[in-house]
Protein backbone atom coordinates (compact mmCIF):
# COMPACT_ATOMS: atom_id res chain seq x y z
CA UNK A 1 28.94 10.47 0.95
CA UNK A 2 27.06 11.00 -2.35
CA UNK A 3 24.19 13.84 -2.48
CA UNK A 4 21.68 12.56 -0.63
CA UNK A 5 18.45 11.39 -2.42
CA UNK A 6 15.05 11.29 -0.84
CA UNK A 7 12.68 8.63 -1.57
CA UNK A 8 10.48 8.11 1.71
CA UNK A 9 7.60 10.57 0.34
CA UNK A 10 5.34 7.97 1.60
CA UNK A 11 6.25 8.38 5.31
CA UNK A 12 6.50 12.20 4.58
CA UNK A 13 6.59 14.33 1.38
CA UNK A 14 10.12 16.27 1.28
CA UNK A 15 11.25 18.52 0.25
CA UNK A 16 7.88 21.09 0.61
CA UNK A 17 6.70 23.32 -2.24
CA UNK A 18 8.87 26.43 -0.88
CA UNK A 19 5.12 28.63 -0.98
CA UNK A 20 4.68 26.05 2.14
CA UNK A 21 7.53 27.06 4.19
CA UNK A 22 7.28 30.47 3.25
CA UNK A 23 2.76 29.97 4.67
CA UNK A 24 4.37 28.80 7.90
CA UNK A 25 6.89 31.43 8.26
CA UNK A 26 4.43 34.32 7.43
CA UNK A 27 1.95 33.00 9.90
CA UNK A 28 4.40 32.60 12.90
CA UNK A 29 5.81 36.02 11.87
CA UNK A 30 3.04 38.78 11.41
CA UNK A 31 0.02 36.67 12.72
CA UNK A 32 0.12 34.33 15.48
CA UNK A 33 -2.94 35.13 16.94
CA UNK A 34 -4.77 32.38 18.16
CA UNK A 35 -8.61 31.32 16.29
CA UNK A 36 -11.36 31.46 17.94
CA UNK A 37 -10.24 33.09 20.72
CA UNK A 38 -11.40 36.93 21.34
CA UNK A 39 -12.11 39.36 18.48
CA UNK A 40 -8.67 40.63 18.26
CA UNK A 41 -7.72 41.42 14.84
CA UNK A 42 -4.87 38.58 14.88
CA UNK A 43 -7.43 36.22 16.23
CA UNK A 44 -9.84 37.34 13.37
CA UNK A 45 -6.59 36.33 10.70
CA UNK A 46 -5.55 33.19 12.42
CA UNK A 47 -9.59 32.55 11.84
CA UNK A 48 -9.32 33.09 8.57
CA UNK A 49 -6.63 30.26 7.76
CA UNK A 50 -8.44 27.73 9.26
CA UNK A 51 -11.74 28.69 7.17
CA UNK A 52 -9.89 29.11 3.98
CA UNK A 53 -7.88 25.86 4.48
CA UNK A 54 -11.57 23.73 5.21
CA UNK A 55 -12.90 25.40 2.36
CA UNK A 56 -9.89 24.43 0.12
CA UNK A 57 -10.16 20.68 1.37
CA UNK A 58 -13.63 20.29 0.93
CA UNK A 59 -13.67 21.48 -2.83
CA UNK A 60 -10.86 18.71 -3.34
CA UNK A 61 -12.52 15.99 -1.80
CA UNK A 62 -16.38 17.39 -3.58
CA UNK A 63 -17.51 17.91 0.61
CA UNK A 64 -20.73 20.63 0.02
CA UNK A 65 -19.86 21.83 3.50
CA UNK A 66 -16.30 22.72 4.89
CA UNK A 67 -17.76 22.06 8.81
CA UNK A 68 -17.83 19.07 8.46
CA UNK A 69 -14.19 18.72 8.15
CA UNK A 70 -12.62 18.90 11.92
CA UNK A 71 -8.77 19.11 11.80
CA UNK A 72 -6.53 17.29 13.83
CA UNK A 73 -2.84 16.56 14.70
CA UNK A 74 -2.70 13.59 12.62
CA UNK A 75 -4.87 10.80 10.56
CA UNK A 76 -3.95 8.42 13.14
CA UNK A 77 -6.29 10.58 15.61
CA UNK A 78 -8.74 11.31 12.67
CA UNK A 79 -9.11 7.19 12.40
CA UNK A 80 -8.90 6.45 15.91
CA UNK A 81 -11.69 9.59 16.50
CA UNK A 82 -13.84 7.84 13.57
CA UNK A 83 -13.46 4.12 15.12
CA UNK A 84 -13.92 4.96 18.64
CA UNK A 85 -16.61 7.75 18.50
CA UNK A 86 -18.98 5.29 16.49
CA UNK A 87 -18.47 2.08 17.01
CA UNK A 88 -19.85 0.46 20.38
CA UNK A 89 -20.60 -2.88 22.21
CA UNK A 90 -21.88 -5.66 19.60
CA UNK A 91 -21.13 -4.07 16.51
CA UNK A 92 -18.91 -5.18 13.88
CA UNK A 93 -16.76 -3.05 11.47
CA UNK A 94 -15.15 -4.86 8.06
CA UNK A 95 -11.21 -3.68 7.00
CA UNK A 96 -8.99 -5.15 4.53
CA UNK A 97 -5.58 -7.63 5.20
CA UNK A 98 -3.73 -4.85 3.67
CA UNK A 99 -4.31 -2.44 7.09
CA UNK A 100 -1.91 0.28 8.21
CA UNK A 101 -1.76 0.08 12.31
CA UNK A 102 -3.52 2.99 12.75
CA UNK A 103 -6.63 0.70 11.62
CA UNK A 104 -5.72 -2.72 12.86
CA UNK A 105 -4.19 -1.56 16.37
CA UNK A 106 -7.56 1.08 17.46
CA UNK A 107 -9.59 -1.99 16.58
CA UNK A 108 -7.25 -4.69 18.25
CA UNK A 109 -8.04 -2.18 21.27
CA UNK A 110 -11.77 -2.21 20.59
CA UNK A 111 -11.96 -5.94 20.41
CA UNK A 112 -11.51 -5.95 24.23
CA UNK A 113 -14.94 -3.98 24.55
CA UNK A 114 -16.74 -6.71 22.26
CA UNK A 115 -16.30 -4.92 19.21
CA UNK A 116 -16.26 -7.53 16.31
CA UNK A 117 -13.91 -7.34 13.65
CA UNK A 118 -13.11 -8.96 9.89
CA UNK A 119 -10.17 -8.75 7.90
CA UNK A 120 -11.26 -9.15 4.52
CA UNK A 121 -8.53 -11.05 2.88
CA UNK A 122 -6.64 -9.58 -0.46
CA UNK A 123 -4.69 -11.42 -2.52
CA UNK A 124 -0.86 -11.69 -2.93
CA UNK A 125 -0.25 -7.78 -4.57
CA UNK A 126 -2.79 -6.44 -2.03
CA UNK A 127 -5.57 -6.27 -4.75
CA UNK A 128 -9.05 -6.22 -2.95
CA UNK A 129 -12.18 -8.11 -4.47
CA UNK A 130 -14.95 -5.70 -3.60
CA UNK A 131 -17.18 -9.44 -3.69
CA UNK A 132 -15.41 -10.56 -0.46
CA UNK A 133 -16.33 -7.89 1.60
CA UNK A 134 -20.26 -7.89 0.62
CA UNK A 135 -19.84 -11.19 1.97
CA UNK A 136 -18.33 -9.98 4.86
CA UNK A 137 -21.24 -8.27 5.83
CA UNK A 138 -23.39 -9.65 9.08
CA UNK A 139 -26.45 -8.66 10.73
CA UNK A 140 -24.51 -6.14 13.44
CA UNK A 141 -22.06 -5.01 10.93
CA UNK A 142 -21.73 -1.15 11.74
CA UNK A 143 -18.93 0.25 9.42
CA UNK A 144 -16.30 -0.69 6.56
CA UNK A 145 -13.40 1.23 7.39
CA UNK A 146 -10.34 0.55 4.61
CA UNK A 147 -7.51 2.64 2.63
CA UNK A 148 -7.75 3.96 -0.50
CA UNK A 149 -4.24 2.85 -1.15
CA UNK A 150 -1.16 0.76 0.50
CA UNK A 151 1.44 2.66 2.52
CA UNK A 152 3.37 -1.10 1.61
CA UNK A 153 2.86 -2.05 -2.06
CA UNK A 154 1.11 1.05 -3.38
CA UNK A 155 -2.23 -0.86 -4.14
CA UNK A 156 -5.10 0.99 -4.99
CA UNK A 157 -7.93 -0.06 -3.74
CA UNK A 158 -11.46 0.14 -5.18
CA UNK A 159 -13.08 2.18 -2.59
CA UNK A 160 -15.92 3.60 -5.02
CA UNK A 161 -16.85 -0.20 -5.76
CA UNK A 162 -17.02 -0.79 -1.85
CA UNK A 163 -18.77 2.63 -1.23
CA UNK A 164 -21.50 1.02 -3.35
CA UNK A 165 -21.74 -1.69 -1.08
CA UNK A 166 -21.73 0.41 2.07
CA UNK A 167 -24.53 2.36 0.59
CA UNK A 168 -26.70 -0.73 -0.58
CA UNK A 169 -26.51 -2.39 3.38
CA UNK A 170 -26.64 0.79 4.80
CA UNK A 171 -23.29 0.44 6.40
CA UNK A 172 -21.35 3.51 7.56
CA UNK A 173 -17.86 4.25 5.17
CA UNK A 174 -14.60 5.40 6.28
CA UNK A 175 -11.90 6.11 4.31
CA UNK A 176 -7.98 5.83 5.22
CA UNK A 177 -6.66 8.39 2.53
CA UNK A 178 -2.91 8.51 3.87
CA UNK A 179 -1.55 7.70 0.74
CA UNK A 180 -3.56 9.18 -1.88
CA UNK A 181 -5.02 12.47 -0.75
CA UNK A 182 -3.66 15.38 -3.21
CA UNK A 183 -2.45 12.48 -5.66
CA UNK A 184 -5.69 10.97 -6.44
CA UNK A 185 -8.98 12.15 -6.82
CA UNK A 186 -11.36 11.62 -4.24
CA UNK A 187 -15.27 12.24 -4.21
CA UNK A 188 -16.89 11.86 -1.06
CA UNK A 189 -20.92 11.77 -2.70
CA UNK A 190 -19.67 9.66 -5.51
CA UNK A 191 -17.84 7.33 -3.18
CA UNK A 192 -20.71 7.12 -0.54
CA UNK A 193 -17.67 8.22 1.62
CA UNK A 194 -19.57 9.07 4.93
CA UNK A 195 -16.01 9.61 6.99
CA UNK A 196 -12.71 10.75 5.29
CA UNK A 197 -9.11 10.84 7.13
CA UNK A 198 -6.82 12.84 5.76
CA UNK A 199 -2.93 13.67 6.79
CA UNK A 200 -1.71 17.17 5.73
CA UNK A 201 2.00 15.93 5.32
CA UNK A 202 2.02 13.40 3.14
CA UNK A 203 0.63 14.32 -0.90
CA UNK A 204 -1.19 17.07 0.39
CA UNK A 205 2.52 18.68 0.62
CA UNK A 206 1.61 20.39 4.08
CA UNK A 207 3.83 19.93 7.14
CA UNK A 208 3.53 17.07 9.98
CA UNK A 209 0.98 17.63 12.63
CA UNK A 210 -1.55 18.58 10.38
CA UNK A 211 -4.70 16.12 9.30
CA UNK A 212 -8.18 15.60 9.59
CA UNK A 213 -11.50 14.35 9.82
CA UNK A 214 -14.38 15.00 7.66
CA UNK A 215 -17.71 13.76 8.71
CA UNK A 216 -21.10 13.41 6.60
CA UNK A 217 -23.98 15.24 8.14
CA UNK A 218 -26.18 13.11 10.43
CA UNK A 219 -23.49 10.93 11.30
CA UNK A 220 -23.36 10.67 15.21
CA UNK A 221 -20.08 10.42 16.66
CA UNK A 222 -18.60 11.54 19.99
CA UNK A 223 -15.44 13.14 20.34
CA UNK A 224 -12.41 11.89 22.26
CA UNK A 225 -11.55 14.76 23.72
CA UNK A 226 -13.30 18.00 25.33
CA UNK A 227 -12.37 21.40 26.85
CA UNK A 228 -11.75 24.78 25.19
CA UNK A 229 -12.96 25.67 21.35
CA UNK A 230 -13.86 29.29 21.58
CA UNK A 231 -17.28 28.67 20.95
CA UNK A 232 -20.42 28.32 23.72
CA UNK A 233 -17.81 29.36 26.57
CA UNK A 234 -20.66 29.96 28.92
CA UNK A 235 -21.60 26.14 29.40
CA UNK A 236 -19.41 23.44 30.77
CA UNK A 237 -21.06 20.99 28.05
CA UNK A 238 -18.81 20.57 25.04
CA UNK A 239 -20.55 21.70 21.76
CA UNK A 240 -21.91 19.31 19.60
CA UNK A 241 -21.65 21.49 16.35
CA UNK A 242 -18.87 20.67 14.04
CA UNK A 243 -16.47 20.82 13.52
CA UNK A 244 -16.19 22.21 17.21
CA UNK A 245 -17.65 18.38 18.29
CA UNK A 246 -14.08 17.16 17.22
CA UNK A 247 -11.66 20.38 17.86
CA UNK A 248 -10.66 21.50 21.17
CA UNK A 249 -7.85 23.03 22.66
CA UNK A 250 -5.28 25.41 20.03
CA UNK A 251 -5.21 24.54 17.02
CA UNK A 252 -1.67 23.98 14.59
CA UNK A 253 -2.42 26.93 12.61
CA UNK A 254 1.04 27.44 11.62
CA UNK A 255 0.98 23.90 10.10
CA UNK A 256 -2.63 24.66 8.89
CA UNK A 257 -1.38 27.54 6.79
CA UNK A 258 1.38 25.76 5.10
CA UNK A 259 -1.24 22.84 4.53
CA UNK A 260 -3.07 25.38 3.04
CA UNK A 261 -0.53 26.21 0.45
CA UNK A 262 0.48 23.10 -0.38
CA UNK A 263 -3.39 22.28 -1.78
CA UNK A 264 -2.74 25.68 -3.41
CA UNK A 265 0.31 24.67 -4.74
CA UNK A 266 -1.28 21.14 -5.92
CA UNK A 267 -4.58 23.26 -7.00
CA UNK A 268 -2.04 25.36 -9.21
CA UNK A 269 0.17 22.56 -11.08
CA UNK A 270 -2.80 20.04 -11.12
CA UNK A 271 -3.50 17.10 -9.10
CA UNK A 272 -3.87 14.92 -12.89
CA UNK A 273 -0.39 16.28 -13.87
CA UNK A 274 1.22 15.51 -10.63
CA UNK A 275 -0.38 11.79 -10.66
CA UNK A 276 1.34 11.61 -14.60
CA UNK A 277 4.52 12.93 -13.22
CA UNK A 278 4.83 10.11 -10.33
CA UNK A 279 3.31 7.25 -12.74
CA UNK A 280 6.52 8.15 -15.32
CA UNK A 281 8.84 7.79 -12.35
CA UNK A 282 7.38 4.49 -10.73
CA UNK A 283 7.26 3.42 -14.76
CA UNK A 284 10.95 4.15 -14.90
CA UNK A 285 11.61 2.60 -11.58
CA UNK A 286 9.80 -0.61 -12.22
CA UNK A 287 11.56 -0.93 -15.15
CA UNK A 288 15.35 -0.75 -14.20
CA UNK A 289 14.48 -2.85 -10.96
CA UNK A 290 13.20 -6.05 -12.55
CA UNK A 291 16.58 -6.58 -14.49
CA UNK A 292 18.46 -6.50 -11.26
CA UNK A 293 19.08 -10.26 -10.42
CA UNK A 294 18.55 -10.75 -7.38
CA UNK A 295 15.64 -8.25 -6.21
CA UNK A 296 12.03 -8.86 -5.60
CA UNK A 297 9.44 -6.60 -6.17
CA UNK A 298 6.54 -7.00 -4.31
CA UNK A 299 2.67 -5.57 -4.83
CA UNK A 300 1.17 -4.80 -8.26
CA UNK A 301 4.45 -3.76 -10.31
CA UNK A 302 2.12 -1.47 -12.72
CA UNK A 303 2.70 2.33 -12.14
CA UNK A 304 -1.01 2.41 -13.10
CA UNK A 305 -2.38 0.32 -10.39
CA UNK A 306 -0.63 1.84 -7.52
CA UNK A 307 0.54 5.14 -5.80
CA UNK A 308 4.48 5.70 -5.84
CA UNK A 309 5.96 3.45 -4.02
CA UNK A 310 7.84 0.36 -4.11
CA UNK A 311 8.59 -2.75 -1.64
CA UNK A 312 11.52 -4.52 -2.54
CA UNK A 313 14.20 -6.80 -1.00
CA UNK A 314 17.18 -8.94 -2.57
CA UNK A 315 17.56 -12.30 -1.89
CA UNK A 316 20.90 -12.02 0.39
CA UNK A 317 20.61 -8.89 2.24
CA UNK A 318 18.52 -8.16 5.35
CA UNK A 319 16.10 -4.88 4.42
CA UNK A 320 17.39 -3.22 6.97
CA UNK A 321 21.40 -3.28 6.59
CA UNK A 322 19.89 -2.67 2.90
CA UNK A 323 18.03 0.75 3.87
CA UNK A 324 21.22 1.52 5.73
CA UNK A 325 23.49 0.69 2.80
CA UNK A 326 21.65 2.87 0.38
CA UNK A 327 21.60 5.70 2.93
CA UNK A 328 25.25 5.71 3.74
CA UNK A 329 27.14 4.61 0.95
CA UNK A 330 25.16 6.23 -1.92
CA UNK A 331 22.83 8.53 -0.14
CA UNK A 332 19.54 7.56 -1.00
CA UNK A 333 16.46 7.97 2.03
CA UNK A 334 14.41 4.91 2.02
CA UNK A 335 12.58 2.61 4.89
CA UNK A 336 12.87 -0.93 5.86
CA UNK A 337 11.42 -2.63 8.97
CA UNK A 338 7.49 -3.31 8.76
CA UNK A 339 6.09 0.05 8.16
CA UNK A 340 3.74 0.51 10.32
CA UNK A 341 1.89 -2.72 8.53
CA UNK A 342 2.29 -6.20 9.66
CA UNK A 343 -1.18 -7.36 8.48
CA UNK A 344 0.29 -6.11 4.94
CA UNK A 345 3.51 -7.93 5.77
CA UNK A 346 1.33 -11.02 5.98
CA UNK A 347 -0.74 -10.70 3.22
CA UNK A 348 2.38 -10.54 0.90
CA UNK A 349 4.15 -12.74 2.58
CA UNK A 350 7.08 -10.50 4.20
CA UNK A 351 6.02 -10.53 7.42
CA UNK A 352 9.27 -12.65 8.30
CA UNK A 353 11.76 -10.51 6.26
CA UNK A 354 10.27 -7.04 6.49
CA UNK A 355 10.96 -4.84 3.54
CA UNK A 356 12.87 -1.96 1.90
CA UNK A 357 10.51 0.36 0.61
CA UNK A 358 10.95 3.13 -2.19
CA UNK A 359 8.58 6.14 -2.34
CA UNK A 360 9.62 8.68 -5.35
CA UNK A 361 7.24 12.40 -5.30
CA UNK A 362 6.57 15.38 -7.39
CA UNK A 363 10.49 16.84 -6.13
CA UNK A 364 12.09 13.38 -7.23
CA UNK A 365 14.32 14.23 -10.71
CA UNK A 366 14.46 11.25 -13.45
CA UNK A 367 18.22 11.58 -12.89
CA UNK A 368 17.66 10.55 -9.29
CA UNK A 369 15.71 7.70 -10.57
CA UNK A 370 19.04 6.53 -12.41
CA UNK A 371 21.03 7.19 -9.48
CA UNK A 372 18.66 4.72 -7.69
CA UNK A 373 18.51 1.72 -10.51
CA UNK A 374 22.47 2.56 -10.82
CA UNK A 375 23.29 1.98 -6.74
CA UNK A 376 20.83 -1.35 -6.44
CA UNK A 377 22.67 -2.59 -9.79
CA UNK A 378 25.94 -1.83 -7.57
CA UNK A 379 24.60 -4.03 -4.35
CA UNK A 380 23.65 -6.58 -6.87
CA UNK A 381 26.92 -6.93 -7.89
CA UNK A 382 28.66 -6.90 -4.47
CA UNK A 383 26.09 -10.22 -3.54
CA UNK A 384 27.35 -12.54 -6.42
């Protein structure tokens, strides 16, 4: 089998920045202690990676205070912490068609406790016109909760534009940053962002298990989960400080030190030059792909208009026996199936077929890239 070639950075970013592995290793090796609990000098140190790593987050997301950001295992919990904790009996929340399931299915769930819910519909690439969801907006509307960008088509959506319109009903704003966090800017005042998720494994080049939730000041939400945190031991009543109000129990601090170095490692090449370097490949990508007869490109097919990756499939060939072809006979990582996204699927119009799905990252070579356009040009062939 050729030398395998990973493009699935939009399920997970791999390989790390090797400052990442070598955070993780460090930690588990001459630290270990556990934060928060006892004054122990390795309990003081494991501290001191979790206040370093909120403080490094909250100057790249422009948050004036690194409380507010509570970490957890994973932006699925972060969303389903944000949905749950807030919303209640009567009130309606607005997302978008274009919905990863770690919206659509907490919601689903919530629907069968009277919580309303509107899909604001996009259009054929996943584009979003901020107009439809101010007319979304009802009487009891609570919350517009959307991505920044598609885990399916790479869309970008215009979540300052729809900030705006949070802020002018005075509707609460959550943001699903799973695909753009460390690749795009984001600025929580300037995008009336009043709750961020973030996952630590994705562009943020940190490892699984890692992600978060950062929450304005004055927003009320409840947690989903209570017992120890270190702090106010005395009382059997959780606290309701953050970010202990959202953290209990040990925290990943291994994984939170290697998140930590990856936003290093971002802070150090820059997050503008790392956006340029992806945009060339998707550029290069796009490029070779629409002269393969054959294969359809789906979303906005402009490197400029969308986050790196690509959802394809060929007229002939099931996605998945297409994933698995580019895996075993040239080596090449990608994903097929539904990611994760069937009210994408729908919007697009793959719901049906499912798709392949290509996801260069910062690691990815240009010679890869021709390795890729090379091996579809290949399976075109073999379909004739």
């Amino acid at each position: 089998m050729a030398e395998t070639i990973y493009m699935d950075n939009a399920a997970t970013s791999f390989p790390k920045p090797e400052c990442v592995y070598q955070a993780i290793d460090d930690f588990n090796r001459n630290i270990g202690g556990n934060p928060g609990r006892g004054s122990n000098q390795q309990s003081l140190k494991a501290g001191t990676v979790l206040v370093e790593a909120r403080e490094a987050l909250a100057r790249l997301f422009s948050i004036d205070d690194s409380n507010q950001i509570a970490f957890m295992s994973n932006i699925t919990e972060a969303l389903n912490v944000g949905l749950k904790g807030i919303l209640k009996k009567g009130d309606h929340v607005i997302t978008t068609s274009m919905e990863h399931n770690s919206v659509a299915r907490p919601l689903f769930a919530l629907a069968s406790q009277d919580v309303e819910w509107t899909a604001v519909q996009c259009d054929g690439e996943g584009n979003l016109d901020p107009g439809e969801v101010a007319k979304a907006v009802r009487p009891n509307t609570r919350m517009i909760c959307m991505m920044h960008a598609s885990n399916l088509t790479g869309t970008i959506m215009p979540i300052e534009a729809v900030g705006q319109i949070a802020k002018e009903h005075d509707l609460l704003f959550m943001v699903d940053s799973a695909q753009t966090a460390g690749v795009l800017p984001i600025d929580v005042k300037r995008c009336n962002i009043d709750l961020l998720a973030f996952t630590g494994h994705k562009s943020l080049l940190g490892p699984q298990g890692t992600g978060g939730l950062y929450v304005k000041p004055g927003v009320s939400i409840k947690p989903l989960k209570e017992g120890g945190t270190g702090s106010l031991s005395e009382y059997l009543e959780h606290p309701q400080m953050m970010p202990d109000l959202l953290e209990c129990g040990t925290h990943n601090t291994p994984g939170i030190a290697g998140l930590l170095a990856g936003i290093r490692f971002i802070n150090q090449i820059g997050m503008e030059s790392i956006r340029n370097y992806e945009t060339k490949l998707m550029a290069l990508l796009l490029d070779g792909m629409k002269a393969i007869p054959g294969l359809n490109v789906y979303g906005p097919r402009n490197p400029q208009k969308q986050t790196a990756v690509i959802c394809f499939n060929f007229d002939e060939i099931d996605c998945g026996a297409l994933s698995m072809m580019l895996d075993y006979e040239f080596g090449i990582i990608t994903r097929s199936g539904t990611h994760c996204a069937p009210l994408a699927h729908k919007t697009i119009g793959t719901l049906e077929l499912g798709a392949c799905r290509i996801s260069p990252g910062f690691f990815t070579s240009e010679e890869e890239v021709a390795k890729v356009i090379k091996a579809l040009e290949m399976i075109a062939a073999k379909t004739k």
